[in-house]
N, C-alpha and C. Protein backbone atom coordinates (compact mmCIF):
# COMPACT_ATOMS: atom_id res chain seq x y z
N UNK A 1 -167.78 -91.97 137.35
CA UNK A 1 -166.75 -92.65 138.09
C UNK A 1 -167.20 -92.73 139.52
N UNK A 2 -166.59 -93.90 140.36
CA UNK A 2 -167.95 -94.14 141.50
C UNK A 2 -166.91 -95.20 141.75
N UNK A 3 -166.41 -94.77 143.49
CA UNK A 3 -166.43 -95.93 144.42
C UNK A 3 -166.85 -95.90 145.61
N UNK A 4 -167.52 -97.32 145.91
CA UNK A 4 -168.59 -97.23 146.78
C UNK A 4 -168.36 -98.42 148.35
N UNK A 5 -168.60 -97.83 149.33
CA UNK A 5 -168.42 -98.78 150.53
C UNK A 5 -170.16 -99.04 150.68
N UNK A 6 -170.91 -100.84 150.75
CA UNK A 6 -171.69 -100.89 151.30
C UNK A 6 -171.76 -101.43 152.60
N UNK A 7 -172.86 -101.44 153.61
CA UNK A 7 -172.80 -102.10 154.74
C UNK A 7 -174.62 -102.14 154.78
N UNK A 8 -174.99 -103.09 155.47
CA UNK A 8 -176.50 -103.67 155.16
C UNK A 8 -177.42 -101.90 155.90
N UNK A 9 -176.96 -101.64 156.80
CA UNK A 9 -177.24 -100.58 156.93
C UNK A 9 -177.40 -99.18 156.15
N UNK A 10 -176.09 -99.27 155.47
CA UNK A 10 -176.06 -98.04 154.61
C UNK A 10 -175.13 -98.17 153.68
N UNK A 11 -175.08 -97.63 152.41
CA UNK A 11 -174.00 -97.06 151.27
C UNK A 11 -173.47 -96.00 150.94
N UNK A 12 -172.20 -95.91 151.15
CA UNK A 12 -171.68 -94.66 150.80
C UNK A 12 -170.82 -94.33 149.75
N UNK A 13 -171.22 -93.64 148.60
CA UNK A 13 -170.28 -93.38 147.31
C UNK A 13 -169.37 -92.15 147.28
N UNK A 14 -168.54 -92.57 146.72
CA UNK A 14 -168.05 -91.11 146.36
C UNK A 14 -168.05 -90.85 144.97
N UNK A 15 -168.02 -90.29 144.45
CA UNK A 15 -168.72 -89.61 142.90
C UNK A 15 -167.95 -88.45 142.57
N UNK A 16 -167.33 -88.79 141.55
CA UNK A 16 -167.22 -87.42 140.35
C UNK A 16 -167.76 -87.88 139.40
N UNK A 17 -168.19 -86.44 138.88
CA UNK A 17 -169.09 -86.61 137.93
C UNK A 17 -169.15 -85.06 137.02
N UNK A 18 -169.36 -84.64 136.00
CA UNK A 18 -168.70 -83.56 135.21
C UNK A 18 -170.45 -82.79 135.04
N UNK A 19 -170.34 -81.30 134.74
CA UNK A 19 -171.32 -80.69 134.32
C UNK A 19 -172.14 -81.00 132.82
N UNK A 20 -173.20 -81.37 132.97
CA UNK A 20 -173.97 -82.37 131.76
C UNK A 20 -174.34 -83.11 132.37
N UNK A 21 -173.76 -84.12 133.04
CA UNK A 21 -173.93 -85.47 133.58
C UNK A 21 -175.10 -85.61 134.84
N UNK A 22 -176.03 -85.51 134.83
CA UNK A 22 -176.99 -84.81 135.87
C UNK A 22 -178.33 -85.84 135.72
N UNK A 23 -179.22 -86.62 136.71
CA UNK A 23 -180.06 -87.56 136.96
C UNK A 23 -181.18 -86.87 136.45
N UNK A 24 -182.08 -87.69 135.56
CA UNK A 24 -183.14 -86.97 135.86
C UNK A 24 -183.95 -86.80 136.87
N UNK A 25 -185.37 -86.03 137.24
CA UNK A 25 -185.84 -85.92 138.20
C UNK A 25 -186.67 -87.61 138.77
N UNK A 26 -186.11 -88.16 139.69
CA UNK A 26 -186.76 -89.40 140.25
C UNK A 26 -187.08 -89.40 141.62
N UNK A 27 -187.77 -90.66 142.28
CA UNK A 27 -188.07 -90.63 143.99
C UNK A 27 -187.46 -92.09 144.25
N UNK A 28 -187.13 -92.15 144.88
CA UNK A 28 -186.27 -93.54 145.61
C UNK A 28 -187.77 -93.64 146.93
N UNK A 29 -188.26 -94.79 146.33
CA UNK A 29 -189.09 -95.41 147.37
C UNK A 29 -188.50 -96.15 148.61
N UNK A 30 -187.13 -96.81 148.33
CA UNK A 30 -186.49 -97.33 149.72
C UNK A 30 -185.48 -97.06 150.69
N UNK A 31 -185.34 -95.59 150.01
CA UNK A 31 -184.27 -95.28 151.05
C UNK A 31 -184.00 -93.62 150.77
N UNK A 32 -183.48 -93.06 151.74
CA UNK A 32 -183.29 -91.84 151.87
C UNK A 32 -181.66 -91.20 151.33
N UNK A 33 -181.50 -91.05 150.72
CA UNK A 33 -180.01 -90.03 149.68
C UNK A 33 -179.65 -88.71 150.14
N UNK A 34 -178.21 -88.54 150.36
CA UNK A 34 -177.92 -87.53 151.19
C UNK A 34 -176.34 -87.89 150.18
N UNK A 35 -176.19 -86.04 149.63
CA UNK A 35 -174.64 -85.40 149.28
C UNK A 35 -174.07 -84.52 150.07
N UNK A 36 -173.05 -85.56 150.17
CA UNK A 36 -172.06 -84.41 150.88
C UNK A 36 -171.14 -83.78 150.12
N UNK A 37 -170.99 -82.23 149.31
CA UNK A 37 -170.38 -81.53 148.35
C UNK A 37 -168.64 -81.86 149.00
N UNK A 38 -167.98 -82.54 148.10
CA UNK A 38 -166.71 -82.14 148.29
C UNK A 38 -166.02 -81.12 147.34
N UNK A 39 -166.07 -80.94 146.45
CA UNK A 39 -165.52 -80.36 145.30
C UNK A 39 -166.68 -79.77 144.40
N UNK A 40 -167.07 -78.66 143.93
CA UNK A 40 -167.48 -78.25 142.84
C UNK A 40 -168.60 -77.43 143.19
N UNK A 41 -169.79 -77.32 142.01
CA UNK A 41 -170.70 -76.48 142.91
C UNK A 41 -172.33 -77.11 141.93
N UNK A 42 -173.35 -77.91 142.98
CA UNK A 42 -174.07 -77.89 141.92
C UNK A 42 -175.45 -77.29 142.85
N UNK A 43 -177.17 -77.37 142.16
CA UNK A 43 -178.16 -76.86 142.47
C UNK A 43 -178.58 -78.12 142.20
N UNK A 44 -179.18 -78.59 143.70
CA UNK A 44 -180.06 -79.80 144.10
C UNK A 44 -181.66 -79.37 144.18
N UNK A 45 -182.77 -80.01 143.53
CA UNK A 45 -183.82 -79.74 143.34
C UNK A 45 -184.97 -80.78 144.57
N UNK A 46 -184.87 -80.52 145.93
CA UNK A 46 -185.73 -81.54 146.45
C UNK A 46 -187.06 -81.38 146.68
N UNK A 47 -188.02 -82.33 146.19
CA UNK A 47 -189.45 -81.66 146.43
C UNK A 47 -189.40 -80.11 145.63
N UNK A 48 -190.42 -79.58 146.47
CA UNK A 48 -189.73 -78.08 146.21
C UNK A 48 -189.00 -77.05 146.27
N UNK A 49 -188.27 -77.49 147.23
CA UNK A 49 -186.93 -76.61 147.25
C UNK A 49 -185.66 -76.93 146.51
N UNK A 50 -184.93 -75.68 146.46
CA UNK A 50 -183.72 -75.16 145.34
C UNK A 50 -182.82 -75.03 146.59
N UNK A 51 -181.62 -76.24 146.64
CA UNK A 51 -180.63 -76.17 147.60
C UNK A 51 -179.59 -75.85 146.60
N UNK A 52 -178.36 -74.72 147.04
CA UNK A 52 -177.13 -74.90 146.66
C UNK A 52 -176.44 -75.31 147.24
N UNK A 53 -175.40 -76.18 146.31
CA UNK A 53 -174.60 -77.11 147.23
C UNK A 53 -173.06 -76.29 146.79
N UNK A 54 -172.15 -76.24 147.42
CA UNK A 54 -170.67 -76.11 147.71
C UNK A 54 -169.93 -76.70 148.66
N UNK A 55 -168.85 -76.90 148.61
CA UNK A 55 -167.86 -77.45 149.07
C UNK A 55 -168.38 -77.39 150.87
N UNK A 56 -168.56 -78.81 151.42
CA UNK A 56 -168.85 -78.54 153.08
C UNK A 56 -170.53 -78.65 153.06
N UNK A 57 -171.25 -78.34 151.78
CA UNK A 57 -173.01 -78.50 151.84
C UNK A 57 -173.46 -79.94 151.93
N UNK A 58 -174.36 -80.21 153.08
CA UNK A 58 -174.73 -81.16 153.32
C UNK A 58 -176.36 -81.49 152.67
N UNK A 59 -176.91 -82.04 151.70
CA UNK A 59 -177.72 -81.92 151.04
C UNK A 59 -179.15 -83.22 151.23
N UNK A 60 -179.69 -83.11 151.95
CA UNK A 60 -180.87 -84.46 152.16
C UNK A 60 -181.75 -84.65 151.36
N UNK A 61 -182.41 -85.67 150.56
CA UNK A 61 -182.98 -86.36 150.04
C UNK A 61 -183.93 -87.36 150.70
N UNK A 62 -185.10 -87.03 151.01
CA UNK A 62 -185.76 -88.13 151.79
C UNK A 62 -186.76 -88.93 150.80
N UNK A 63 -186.73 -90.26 151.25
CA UNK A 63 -187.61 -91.16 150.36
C UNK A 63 -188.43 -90.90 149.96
N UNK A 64 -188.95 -90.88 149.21
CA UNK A 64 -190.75 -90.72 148.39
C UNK A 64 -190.37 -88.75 148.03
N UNK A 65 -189.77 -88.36 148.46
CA UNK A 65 -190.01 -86.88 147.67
C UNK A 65 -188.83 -86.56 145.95
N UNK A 66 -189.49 -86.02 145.22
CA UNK A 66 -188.61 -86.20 144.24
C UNK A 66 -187.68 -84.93 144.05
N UNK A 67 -186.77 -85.45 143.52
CA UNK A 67 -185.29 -84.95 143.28
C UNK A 67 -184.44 -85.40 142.04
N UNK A 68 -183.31 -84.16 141.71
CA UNK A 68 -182.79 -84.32 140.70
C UNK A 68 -181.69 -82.93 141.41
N UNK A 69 -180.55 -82.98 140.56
CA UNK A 69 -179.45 -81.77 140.95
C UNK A 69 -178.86 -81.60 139.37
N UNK A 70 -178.11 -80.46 139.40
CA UNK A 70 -177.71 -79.79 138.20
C UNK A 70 -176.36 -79.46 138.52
N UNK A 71 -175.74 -79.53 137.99
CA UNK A 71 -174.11 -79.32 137.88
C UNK A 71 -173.49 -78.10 137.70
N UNK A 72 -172.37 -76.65 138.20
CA UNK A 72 -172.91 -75.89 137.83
C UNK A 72 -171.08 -75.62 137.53
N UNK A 73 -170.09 -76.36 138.16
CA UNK A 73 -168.90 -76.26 137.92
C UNK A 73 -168.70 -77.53 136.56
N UNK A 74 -167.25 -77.04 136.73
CA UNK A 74 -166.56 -78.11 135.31
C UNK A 74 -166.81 -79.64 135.97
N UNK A 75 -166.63 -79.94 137.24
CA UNK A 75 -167.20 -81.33 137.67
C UNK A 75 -167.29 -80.93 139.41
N UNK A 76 -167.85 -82.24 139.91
CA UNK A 76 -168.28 -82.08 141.25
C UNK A 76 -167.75 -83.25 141.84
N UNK A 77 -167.48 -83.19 143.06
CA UNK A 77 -166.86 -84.51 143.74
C UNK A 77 -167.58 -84.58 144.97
N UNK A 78 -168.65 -85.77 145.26
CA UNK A 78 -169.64 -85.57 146.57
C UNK A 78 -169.46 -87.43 146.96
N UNK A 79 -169.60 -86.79 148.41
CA UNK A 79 -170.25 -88.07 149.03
C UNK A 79 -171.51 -88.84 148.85
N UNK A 80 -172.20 -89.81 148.30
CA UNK A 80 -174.09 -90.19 148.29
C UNK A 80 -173.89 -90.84 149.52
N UNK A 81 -174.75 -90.79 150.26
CA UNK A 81 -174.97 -91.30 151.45
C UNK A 81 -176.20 -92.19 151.06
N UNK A 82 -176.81 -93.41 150.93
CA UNK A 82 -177.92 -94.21 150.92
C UNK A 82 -178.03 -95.20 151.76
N UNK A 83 -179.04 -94.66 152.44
CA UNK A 83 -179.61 -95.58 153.59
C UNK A 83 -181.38 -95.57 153.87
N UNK A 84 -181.26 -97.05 153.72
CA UNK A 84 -180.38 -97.81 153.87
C UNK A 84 -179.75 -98.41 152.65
N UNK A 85 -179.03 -99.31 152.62
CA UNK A 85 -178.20 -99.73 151.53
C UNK A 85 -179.28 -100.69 150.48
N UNK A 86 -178.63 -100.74 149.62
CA UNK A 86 -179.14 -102.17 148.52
C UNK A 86 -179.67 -101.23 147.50
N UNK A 87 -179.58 -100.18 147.16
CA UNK A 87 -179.36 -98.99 145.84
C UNK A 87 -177.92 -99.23 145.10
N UNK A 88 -177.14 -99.46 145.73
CA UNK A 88 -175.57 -99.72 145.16
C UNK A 88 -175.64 -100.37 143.55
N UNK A 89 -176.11 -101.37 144.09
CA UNK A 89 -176.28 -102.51 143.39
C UNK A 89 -176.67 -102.09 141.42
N UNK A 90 -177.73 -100.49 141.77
CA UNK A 90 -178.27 -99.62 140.75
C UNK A 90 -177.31 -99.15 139.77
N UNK A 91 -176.34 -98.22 140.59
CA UNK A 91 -175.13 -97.44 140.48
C UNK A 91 -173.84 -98.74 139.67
N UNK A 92 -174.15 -99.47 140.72
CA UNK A 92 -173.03 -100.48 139.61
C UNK A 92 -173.44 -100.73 138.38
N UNK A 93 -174.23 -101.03 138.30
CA UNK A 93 -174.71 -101.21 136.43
C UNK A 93 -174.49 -99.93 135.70
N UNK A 94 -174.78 -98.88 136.11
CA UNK A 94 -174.60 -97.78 135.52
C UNK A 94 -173.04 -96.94 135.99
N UNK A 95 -172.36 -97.43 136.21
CA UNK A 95 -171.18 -96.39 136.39
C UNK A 95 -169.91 -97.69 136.38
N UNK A 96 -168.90 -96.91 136.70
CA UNK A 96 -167.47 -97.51 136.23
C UNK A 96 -166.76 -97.54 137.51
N UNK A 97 -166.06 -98.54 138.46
CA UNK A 97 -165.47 -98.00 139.49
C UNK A 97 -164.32 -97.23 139.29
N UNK A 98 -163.66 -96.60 139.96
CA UNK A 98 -162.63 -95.75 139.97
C UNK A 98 -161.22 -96.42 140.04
N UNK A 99 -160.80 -96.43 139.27
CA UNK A 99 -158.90 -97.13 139.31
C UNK A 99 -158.32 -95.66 139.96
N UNK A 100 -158.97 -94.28 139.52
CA UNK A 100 -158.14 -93.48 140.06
C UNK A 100 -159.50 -92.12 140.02
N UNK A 101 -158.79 -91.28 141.23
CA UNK A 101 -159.79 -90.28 141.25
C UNK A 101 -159.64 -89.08 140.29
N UNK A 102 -159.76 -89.42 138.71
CA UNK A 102 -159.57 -88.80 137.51
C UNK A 102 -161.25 -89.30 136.66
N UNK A 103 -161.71 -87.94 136.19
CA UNK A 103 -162.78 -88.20 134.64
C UNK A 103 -162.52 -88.98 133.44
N UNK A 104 -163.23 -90.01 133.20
CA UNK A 104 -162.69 -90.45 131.67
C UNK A 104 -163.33 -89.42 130.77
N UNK A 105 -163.02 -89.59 129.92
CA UNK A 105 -163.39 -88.48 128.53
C UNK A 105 -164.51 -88.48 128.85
N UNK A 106 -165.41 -86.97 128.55
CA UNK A 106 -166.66 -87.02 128.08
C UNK A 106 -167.48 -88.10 127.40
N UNK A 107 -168.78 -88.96 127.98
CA UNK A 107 -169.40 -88.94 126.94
C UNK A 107 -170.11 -87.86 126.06
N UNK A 108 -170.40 -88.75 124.67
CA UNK A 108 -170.60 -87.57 123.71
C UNK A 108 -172.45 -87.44 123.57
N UNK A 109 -173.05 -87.88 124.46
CA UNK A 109 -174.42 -87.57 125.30
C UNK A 109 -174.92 -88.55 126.22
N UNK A 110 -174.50 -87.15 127.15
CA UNK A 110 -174.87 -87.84 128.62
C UNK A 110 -176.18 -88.43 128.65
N UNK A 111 -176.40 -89.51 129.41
CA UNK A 111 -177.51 -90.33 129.84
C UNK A 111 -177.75 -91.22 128.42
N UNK A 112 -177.02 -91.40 127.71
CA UNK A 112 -177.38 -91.65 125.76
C UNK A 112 -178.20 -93.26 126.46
N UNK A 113 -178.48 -93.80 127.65
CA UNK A 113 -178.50 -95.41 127.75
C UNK A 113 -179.83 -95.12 128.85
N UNK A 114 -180.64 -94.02 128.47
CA UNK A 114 -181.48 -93.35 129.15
C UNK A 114 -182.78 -94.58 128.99
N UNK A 115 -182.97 -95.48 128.19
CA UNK A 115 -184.01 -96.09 128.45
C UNK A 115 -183.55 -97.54 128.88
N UNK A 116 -182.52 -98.12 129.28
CA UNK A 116 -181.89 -99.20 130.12
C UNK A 116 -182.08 -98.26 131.62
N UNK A 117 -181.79 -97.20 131.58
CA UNK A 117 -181.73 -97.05 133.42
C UNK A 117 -183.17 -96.97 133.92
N UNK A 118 -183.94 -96.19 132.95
CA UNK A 118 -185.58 -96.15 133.11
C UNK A 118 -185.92 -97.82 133.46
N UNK A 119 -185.58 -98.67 132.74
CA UNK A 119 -186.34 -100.39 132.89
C UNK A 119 -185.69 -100.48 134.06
N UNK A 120 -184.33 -100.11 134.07
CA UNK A 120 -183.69 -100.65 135.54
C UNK A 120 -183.92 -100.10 137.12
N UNK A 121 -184.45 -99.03 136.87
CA UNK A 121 -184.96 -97.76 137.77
C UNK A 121 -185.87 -98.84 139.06
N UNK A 122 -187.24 -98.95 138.14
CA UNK A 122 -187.99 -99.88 138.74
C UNK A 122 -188.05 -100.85 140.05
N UNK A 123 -186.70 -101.73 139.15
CA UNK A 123 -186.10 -102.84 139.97
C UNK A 123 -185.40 -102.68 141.50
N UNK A 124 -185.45 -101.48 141.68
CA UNK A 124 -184.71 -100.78 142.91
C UNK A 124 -185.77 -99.40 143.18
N UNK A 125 -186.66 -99.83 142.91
CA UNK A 125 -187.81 -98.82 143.62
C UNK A 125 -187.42 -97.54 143.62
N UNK A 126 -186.94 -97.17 142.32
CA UNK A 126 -186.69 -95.79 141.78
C UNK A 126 -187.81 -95.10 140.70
N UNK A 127 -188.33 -94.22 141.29
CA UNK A 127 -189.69 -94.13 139.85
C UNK A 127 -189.38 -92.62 139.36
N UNK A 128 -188.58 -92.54 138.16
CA UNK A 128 -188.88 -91.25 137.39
C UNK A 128 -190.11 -90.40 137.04
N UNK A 129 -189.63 -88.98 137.46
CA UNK A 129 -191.46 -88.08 137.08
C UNK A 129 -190.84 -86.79 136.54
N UNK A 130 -191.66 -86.43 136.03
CA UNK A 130 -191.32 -85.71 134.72
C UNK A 130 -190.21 -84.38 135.21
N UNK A 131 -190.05 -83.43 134.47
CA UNK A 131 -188.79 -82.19 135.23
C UNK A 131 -190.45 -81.29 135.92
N UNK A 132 -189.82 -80.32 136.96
CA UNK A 132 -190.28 -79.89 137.67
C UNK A 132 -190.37 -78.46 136.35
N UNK A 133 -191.93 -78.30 136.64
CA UNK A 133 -192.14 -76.89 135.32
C UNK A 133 -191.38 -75.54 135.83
């Protein structure tokens, strides 16, 4: 669930999103990703460091280094910060906007549309690499 303000400068989402539901490890070649934890608690993987995020954690993502986060409550509610903007565009194909700031049911396996986001990844200069050993 995902609603999002863009401006040519930058995009900002807000996101809930439930424990399971977690990106695999990728690098955003055009722009730099930044969570701001409102609600929940997860473990952000950047490059090589192990950030925990909680409520008030401000979490950076810079272009070309890869990243992925893990979920560690029942769900998480964060700000994405992307800048500059024109990633949105990603997120809309893959997510639902919000009529209300509520979870729809579980899916019954997360990422199950895992090789549509891989083709789509690309197109927005997103390149998946394998999990960190």
């Amino acid at each position: 669930m995902a609603q999002w303000i863009s401006r040519l400068n930058l995009s900002l989402i807000e996101a809930l999103t439930r424990k399971g539901n977690c990106p695999p490890r990728h690098i955003h070649r055009n722009e730099d990703e930044s969570f701001y934890i409102l609600e929940g608690e997860i473990t952000a993987l950047i490059g090589d460091q192990t950030i925990r995020g909680t409520p008030g954690t401000l979490i950076f993502g810079p272009r070309g280094v890869p990243h992925s986060f893990e979920i560690h409550s029942d769900q998480v509610r964060m700000l994405i910060l992307l800048t500059p903007a024109g990633l949105e565009g990603y997120f809309k194909q893959f997510c639902t906007p919000a009529p209300a700031l509520t979870l729809p049911p579980p899916a019954e396996i997360p990422y199950a549309d895992i090789q549509n986001l891989i083709a789509v990844s690309s197109k927005y200069g997103i390149v998946n690499v394998p999990p960190k050993p």
